[in-house]
C-alpha atoms as a PDB file:
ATOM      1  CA  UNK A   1       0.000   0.000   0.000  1.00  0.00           C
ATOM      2  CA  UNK A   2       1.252   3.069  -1.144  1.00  0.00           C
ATOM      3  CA  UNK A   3       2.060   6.492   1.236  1.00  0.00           C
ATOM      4  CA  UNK A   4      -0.199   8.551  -1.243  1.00  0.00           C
ATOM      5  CA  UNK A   5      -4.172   8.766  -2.247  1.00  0.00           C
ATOM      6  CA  UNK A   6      -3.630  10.737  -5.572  1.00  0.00           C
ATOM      7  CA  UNK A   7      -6.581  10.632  -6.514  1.00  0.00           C
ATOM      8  CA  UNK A   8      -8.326  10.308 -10.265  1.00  0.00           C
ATOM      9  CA  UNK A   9      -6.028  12.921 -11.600  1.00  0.00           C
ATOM     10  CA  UNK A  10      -3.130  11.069 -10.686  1.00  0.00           C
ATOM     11  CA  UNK A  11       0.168  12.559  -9.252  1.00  0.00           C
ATOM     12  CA  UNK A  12       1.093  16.162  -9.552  1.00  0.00           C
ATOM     13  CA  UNK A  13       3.962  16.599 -12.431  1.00  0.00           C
ATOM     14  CA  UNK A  14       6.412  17.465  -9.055  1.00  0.00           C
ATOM     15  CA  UNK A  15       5.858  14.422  -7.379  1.00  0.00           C
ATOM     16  CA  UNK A  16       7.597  12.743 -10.832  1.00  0.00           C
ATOM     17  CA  UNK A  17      10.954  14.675  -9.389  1.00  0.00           C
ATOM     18  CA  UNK A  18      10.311  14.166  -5.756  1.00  0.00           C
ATOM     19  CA  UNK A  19      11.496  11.449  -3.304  1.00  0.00           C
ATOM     20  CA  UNK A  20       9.841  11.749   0.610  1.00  0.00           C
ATOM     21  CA  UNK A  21      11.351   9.728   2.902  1.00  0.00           C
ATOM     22  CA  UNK A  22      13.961   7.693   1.304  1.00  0.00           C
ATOM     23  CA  UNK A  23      14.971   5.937   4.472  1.00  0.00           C
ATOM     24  CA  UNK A  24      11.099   3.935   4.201  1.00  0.00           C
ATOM     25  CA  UNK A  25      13.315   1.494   1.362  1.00  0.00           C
ATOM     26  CA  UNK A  26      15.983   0.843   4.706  1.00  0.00           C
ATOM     27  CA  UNK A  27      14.429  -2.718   5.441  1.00  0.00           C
ATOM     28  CA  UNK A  28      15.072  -3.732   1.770  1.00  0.00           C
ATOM     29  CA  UNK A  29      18.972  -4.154   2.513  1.00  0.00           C
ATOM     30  CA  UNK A  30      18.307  -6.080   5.837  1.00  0.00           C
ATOM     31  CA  UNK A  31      15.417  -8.790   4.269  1.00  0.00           C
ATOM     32  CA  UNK A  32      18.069  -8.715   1.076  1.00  0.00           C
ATOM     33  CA  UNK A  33      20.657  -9.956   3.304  1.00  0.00           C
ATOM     34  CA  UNK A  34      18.463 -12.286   5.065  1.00  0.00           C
ATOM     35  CA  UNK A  35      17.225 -13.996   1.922  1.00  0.00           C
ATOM     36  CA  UNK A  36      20.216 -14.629   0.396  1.00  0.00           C
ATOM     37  CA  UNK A  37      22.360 -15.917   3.551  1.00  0.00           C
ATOM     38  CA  UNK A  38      18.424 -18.416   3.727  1.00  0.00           C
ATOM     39  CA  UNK A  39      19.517 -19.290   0.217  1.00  0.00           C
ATOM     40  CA  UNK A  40      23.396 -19.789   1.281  1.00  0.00           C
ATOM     41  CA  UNK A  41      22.009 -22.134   3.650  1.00  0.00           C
ATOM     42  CA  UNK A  42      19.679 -23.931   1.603  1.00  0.00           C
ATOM     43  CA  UNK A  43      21.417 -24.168  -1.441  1.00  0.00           C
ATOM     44  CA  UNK A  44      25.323 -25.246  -3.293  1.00  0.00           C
ATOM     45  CA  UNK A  45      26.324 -21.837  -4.254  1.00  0.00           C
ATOM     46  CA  UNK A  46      29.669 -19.958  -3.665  1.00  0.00           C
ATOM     47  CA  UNK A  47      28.880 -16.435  -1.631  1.00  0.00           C
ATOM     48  CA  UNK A  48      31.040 -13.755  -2.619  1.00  0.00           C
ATOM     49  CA  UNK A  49      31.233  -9.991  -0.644  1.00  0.00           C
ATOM     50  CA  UNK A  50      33.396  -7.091  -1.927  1.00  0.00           C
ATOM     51  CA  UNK A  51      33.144  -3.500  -3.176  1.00  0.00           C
ATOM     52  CA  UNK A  52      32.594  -3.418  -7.058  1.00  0.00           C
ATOM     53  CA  UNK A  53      31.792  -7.217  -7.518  1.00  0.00           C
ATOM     54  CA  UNK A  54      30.321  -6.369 -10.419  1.00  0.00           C
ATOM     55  CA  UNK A  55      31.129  -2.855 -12.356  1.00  0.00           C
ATOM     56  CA  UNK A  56      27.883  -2.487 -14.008  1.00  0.00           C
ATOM     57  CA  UNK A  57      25.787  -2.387 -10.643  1.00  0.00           C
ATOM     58  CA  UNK A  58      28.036  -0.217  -8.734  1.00  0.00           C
ATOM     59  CA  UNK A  59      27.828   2.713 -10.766  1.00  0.00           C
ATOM     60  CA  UNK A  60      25.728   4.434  -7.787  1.00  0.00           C
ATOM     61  CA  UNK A  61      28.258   4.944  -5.124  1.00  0.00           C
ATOM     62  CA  UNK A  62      27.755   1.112  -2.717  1.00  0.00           C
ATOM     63  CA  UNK A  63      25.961   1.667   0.825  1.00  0.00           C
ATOM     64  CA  UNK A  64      27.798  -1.775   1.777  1.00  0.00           C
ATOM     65  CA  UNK A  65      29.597  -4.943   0.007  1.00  0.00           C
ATOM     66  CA  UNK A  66      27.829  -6.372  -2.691  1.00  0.00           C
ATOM     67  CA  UNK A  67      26.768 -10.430  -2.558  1.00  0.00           C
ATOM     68  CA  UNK A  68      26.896 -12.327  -5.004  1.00  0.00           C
ATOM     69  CA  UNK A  69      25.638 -16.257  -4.971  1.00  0.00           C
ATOM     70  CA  UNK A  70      27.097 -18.413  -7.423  1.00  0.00           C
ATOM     71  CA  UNK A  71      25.824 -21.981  -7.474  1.00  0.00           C
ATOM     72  CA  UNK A  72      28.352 -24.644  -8.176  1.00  0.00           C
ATOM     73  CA  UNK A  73      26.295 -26.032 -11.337  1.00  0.00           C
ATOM     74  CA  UNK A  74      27.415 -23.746 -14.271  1.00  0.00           C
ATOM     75  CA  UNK A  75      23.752 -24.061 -15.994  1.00  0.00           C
ATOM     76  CA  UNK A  76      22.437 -22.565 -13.104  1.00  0.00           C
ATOM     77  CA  UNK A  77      21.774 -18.876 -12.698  1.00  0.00           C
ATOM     78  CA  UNK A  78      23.725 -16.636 -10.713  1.00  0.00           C
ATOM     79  CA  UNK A  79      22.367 -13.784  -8.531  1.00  0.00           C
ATOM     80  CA  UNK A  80      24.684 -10.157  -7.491  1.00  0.00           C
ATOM     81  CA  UNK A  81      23.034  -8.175  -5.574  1.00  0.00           C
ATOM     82  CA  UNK A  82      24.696  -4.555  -4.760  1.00  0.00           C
ATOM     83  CA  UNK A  83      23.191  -2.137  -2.521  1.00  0.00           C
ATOM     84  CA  UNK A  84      23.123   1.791  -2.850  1.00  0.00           C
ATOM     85  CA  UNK A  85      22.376   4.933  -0.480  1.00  0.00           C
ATOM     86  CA  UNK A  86      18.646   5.686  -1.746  1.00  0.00           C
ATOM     87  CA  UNK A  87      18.565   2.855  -0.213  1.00  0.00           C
ATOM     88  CA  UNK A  88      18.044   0.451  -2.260  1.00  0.00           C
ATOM     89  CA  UNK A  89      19.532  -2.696  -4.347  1.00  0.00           C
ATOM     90  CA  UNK A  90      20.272  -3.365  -7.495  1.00  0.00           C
ATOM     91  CA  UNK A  91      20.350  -6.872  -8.709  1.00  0.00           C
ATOM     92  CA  UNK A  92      22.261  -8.545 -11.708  1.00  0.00           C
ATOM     93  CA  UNK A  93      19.823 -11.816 -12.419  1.00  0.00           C
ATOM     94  CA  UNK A  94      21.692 -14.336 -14.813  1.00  0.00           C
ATOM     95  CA  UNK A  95      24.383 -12.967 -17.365  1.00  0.00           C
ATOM     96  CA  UNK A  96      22.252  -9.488 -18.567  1.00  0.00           C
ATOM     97  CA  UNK A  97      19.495  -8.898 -16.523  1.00  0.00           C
ATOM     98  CA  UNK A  98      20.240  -5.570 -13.844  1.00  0.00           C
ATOM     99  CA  UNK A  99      16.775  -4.918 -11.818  1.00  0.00           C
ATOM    100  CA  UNK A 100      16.829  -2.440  -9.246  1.00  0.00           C
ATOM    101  CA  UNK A 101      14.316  -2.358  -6.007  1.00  0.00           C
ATOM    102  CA  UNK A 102      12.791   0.271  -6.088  1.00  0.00           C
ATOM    103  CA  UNK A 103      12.029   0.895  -9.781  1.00  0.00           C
ATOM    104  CA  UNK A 104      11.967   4.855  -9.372  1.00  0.00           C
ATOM    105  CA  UNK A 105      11.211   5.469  -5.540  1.00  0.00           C
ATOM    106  CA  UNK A 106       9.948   9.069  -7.008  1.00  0.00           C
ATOM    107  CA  UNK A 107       6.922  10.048  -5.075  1.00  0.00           C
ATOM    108  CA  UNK A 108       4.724   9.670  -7.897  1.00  0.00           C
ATOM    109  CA  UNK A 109       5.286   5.715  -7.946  1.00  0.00           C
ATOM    110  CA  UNK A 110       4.827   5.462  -4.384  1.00  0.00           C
ATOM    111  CA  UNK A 111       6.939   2.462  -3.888  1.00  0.00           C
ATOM    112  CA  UNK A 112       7.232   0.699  -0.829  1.00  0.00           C
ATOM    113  CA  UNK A 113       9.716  -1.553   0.686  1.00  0.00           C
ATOM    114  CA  UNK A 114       7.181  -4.688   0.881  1.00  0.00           C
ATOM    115  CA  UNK A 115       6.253  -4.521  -2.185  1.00  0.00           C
ATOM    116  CA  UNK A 116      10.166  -3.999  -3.649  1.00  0.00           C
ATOM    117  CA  UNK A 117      10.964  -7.024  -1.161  1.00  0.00           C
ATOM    118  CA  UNK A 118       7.963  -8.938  -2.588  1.00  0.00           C
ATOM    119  CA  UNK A 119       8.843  -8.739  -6.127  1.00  0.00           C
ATOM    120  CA  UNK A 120      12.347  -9.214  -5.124  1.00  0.00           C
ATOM    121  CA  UNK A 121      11.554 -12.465  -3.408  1.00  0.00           C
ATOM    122  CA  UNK A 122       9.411 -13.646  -6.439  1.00  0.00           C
ATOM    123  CA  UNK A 123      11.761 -13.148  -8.654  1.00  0.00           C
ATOM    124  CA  UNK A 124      14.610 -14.623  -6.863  1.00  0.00           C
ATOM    125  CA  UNK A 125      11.859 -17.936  -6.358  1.00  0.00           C
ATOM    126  CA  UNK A 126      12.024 -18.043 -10.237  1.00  0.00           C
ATOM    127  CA  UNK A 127      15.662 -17.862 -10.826  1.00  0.00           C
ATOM    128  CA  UNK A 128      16.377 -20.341  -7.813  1.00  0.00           C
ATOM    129  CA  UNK A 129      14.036 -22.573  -9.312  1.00  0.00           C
ATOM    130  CA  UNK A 130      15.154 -22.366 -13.065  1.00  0.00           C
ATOM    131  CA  UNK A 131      12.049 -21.038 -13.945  1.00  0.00           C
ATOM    132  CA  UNK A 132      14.284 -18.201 -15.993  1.00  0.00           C
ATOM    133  CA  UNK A 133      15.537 -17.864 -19.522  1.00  0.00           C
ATOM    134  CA  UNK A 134      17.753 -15.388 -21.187  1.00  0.00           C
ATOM    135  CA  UNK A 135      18.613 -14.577 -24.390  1.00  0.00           C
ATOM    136  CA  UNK A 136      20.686 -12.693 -27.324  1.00  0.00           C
ATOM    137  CA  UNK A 137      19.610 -12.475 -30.766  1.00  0.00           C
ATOM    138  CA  UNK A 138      21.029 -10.237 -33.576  1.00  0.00           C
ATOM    139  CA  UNK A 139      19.155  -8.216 -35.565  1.00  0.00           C
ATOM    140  CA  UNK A 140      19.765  -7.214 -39.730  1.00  0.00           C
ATOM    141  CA  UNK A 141      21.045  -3.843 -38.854  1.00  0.00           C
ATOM    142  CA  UNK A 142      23.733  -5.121 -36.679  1.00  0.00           C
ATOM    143  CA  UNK A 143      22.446  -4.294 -33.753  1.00  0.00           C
ATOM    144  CA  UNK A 144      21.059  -6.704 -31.225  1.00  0.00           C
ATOM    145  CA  UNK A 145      17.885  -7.537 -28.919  1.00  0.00           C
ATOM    146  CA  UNK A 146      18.457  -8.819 -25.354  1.00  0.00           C
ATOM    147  CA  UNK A 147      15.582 -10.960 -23.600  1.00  0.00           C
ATOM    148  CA  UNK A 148      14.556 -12.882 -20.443  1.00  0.00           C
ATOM    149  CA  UNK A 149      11.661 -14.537 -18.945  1.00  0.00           C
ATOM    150  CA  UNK A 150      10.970 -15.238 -15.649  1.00  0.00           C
ATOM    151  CA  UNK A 151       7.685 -17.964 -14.903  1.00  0.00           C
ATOM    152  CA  UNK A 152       6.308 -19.086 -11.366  1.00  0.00           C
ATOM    153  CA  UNK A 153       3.009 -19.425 -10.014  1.00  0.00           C
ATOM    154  CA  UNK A 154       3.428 -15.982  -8.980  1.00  0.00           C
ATOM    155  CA  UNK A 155       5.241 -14.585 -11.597  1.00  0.00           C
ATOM    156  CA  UNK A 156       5.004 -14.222 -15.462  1.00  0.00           C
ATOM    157  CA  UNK A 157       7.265 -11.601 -16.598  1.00  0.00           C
ATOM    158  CA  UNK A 158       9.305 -11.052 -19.607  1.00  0.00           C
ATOM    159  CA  UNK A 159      10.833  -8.526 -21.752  1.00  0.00           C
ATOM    160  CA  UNK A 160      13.340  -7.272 -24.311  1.00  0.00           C
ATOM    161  CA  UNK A 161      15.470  -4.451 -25.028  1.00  0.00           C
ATOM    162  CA  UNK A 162      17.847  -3.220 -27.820  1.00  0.00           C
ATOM    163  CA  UNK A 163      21.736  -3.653 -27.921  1.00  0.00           C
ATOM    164  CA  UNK A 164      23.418  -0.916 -29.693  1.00  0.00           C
ATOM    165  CA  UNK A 165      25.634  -2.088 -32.265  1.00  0.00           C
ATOM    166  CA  UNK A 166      28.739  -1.232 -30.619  1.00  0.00           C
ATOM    167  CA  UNK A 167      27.911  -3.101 -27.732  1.00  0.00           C
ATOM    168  CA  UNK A 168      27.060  -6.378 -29.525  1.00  0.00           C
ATOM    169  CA  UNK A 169      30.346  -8.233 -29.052  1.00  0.00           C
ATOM    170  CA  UNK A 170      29.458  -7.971 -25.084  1.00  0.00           C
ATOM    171  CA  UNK A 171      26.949 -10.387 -25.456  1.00  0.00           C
ATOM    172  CA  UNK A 172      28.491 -13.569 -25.940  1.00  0.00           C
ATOM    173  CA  UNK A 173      30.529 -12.321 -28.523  1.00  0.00           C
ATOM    174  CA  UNK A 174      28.135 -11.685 -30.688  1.00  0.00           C
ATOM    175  CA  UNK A 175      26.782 -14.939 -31.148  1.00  0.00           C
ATOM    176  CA  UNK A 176      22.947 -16.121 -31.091  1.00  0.00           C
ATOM    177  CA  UNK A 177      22.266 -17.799 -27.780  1.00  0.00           C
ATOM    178  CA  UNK A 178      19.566 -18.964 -25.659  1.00  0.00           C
ATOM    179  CA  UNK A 179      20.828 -19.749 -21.743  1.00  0.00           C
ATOM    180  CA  UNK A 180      18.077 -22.051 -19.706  1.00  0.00           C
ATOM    181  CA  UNK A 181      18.831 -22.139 -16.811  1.00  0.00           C
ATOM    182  CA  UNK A 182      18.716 -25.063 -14.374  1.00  0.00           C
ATOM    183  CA  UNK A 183      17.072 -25.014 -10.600  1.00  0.00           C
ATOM    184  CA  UNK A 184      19.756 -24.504  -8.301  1.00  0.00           C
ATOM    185  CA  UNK A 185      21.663 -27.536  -6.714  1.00  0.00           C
ATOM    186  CA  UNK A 186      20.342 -28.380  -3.395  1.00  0.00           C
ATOM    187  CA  UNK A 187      23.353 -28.287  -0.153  1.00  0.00           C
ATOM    188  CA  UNK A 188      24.085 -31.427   0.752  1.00  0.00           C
ATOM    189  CA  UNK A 189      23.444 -32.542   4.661  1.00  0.00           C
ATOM    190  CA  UNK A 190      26.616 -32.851   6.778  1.00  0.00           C
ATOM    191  CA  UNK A 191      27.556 -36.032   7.884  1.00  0.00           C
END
């Protein structure tokens, strides 16, 4: 539930540039943490902590160490997630995918923390689960499209965006791919 009854007319045009009580997205970091040291527990992946993990997520200036869970089984997707002073997190899901949580946190969205954790958590359920596809494919101008699809019970989400020409060779060198990716390896009881 948003902070904000706006109404039929919607938000004023300076609530599109405006951002109330930034410190309401705090918990996010905390039930971020939680989650993935759950899925540490729970699952064969290699946890990882340092500053600038990954370049591409840490171009906001990092509140704390990114984490980044890498399951042992290379068909399996891994998850980064790097956390900024808004505060927020931004999440690298797979090879391509970057979410952050929030989306905008502008007043006009009216985000809030349960429902960034929520869709967090859902979409984390899907990758964990290899219920999560990405792919590359070239188009005839030489540029490129980028795609992934997440499905769940409570999730159905997918999308696509453009690669820039220049950028193509980024992308798996350039080649046509589709990446499946596999449920996450279970841990394996101690003796």
């Amino acid at each position: 539930m948003g902070r904000f009854n706006w109404g039929r007319e919607g938000p004023p045009d300076e609530a599109y540039s405006r951002v109330t009580e930034p410190e309401r997205f705090l918990p996010l970091i905390d039930w971020t943490l939680e989650l993935l040291s759950k899925l540490e527990a729970e699952y064969d992946v290699i946890r990882e902590e340092g500053y600038y993990l990954d370049p591409q997520l840490d171009r906001t200036p990092p509140s704390r160490p990114a984490v980044r869970l890498t399951p042992r089984q290379d068909a399996s997707a891994p998850i980064v997630a790097a956390f900024n002073d808004l505060p927020g997190i931004r999440v690298r899901f797979g090879h391509y995918l970057i979410e952050p949580f929030p989306d905008c946190a502008c007043d006009a969205c009216d985000e809030c923390a349960e429902g960034e954790f929520q869709n967090f958590k859902e979409t984390v359920e899907a990758v964990v689960a290899g219920q999560f596809r990405e792919w590359f494919r070239l188009e005839p101008d030489g540029s490129g499209r980028v795609g992934r699809e997440f499905w769940s019970e409570a999730l159905h989400r997918s999308g696509a965006s453009r690669v820039e020409p220049a950028s193509v060779t980024r992308f798996a060198g350039g080649q046509e791919h589709v990446l499946e990716w596999l449920p996450w390896p279970r841990r394996m009881a101690g003796p």
